[in-house]
C-alpha atoms as a PDB file:
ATOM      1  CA  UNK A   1    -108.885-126.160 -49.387  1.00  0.00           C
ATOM      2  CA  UNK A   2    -108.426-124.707 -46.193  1.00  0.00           C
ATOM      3  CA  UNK A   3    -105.557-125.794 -43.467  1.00  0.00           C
ATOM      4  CA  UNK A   4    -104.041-124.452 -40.115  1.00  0.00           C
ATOM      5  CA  UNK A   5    -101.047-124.613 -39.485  1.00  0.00           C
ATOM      6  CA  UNK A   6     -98.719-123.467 -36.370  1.00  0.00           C
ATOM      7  CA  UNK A   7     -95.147-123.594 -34.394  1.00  0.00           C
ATOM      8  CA  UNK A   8     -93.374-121.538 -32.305  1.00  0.00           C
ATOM      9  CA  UNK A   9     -89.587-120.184 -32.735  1.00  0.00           C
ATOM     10  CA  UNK A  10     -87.314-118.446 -29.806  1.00  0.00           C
ATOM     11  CA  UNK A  11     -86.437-114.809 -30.346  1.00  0.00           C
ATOM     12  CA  UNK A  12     -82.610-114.597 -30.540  1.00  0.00           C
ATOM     13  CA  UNK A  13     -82.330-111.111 -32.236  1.00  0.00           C
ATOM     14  CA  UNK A  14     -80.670-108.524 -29.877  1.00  0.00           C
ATOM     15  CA  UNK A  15     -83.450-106.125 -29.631  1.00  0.00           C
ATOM     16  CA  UNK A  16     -86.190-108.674 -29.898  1.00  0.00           C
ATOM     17  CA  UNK A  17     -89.616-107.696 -32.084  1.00  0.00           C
ATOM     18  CA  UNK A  18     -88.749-104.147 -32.229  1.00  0.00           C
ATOM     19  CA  UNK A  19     -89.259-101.881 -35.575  1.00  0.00           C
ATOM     20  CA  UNK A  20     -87.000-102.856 -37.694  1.00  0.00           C
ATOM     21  CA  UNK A  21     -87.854-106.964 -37.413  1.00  0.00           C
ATOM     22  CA  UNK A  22     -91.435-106.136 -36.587  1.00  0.00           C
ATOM     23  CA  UNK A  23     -91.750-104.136 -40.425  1.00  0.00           C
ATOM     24  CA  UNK A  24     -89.987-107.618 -42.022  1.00  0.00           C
ATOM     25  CA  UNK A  25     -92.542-109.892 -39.979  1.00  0.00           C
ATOM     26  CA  UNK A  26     -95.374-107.472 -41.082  1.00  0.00           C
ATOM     27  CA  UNK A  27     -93.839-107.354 -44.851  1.00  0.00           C
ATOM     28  CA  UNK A  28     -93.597-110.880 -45.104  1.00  0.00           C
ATOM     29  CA  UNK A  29     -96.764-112.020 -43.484  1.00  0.00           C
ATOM     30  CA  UNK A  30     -98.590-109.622 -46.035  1.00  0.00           C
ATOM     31  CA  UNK A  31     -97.538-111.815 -48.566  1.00  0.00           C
ATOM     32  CA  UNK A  32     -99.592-114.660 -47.679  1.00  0.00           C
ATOM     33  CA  UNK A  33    -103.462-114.757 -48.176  1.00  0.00           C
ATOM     34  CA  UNK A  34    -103.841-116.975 -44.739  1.00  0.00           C
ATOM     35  CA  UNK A  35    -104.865-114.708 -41.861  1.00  0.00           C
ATOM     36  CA  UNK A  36    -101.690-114.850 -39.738  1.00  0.00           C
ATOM     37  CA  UNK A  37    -101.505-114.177 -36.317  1.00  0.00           C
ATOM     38  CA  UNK A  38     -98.390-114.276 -33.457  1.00  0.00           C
ATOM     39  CA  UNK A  39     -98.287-114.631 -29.381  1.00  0.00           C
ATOM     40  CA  UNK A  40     -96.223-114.339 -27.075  1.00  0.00           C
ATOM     41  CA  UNK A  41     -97.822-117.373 -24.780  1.00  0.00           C
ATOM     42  CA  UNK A  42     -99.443-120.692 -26.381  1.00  0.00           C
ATOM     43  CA  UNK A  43    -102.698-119.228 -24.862  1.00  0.00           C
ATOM     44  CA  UNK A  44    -102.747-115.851 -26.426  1.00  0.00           C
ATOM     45  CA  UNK A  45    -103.604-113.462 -26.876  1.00  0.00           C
ATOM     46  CA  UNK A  46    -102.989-113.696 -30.433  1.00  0.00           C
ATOM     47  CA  UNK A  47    -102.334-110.342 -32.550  1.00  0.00           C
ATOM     48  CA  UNK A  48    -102.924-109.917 -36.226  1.00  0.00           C
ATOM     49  CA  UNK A  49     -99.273-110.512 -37.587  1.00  0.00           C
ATOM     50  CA  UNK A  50    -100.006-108.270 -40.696  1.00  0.00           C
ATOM     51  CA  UNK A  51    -100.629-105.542 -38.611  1.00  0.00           C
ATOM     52  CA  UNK A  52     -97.237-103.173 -37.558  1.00  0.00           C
ATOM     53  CA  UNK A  53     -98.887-101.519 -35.097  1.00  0.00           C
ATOM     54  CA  UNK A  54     -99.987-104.319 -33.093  1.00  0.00           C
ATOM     55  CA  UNK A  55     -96.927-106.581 -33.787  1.00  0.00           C
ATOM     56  CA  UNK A  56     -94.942-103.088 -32.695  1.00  0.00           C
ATOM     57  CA  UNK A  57     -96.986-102.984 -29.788  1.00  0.00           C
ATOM     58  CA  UNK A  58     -96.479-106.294 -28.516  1.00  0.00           C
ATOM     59  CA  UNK A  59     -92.295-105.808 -27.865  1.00  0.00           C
ATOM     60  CA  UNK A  60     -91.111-109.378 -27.699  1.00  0.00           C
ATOM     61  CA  UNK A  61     -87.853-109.895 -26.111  1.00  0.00           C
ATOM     62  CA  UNK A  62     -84.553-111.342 -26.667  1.00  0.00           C
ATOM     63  CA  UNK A  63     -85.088-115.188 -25.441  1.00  0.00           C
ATOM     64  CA  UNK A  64     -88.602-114.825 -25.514  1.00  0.00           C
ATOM     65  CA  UNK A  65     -90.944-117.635 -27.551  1.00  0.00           C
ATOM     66  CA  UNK A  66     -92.914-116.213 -30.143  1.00  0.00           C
ATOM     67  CA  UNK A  67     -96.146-118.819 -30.920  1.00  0.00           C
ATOM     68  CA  UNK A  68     -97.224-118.408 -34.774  1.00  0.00           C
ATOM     69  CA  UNK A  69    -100.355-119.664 -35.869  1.00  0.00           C
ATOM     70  CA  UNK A  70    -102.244-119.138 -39.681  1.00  0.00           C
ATOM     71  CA  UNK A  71    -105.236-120.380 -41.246  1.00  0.00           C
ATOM     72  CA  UNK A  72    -106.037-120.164 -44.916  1.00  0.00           C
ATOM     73  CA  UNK A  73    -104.739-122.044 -48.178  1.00  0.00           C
ATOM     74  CA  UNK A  74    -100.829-121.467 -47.558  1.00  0.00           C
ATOM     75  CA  UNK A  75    -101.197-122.051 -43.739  1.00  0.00           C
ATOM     76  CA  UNK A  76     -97.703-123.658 -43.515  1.00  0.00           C
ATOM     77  CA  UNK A  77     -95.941-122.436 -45.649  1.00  0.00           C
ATOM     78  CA  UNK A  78     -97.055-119.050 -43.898  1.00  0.00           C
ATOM     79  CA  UNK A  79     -95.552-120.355 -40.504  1.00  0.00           C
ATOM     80  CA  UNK A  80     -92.998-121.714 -41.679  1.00  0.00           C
ATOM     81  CA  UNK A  81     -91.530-118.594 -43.195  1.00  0.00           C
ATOM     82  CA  UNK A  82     -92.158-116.418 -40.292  1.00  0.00           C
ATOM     83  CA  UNK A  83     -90.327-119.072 -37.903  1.00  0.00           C
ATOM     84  CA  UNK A  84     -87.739-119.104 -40.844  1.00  0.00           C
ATOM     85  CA  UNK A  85     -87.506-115.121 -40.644  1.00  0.00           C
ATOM     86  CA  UNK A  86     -86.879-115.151 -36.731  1.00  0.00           C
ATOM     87  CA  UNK A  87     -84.894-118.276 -36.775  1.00  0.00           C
ATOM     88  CA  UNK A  88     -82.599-115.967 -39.326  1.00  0.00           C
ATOM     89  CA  UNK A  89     -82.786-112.930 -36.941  1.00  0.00           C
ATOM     90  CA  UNK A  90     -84.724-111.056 -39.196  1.00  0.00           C
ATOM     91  CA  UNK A  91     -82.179-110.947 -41.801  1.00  0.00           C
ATOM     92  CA  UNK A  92     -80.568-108.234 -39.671  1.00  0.00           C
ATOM     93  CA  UNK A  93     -76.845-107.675 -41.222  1.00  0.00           C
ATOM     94  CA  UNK A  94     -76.064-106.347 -37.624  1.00  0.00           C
ATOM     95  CA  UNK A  95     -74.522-102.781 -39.858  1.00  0.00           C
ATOM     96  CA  UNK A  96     -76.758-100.870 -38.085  1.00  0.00           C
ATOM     97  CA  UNK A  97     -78.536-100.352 -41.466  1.00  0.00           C
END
């Protein structure tokens, strides 16, 4: 069975959705078989979240809302780890590494 799910989660990471978070969004989303896709606005426009390029391309900033939206059989649980990813600031140690 199909669902949809979405939420939205505030960018607190330093450098906001740059390379290093955007490969960890992109890794993670992957993982899911729900197309997943992110905004920076409730309207759009909404960008394929398994895509580095475009997620790259889209340089969210520090403060900024990020809106995450999936459809697919793991819908939520799809959101809900992104939003969990951010919320954790990308798992970023802060070592620089």
């Amino acid at each position: 069975m199909s669902e949809t799910a979405e939420g939205s989660v505030v960018i607190t990471h330093d450098v906001g959705l740059h390379a290093r978070p955007s490969v960890k969004l992109t890794k993670l989303a992957k993982g899911f078989a729900s197309t997943l896709e992110i905004a920076g606005a409730a309207q759009g426009p909404w960008i394929d979240a398994k895509s580095i390029v475009k997620v790259m391309a889209m340089r969210a900033k520090q403060d900024s809302t990020l809106f995450v939206r999936a459809a697919g059989a793991d819908a939520r649980a799809a959101v809900e780890a992104v939003i969990g990813l951010v919320r954790r600031d990308f798992d970023d140690t802060g070592d620089g590494h």
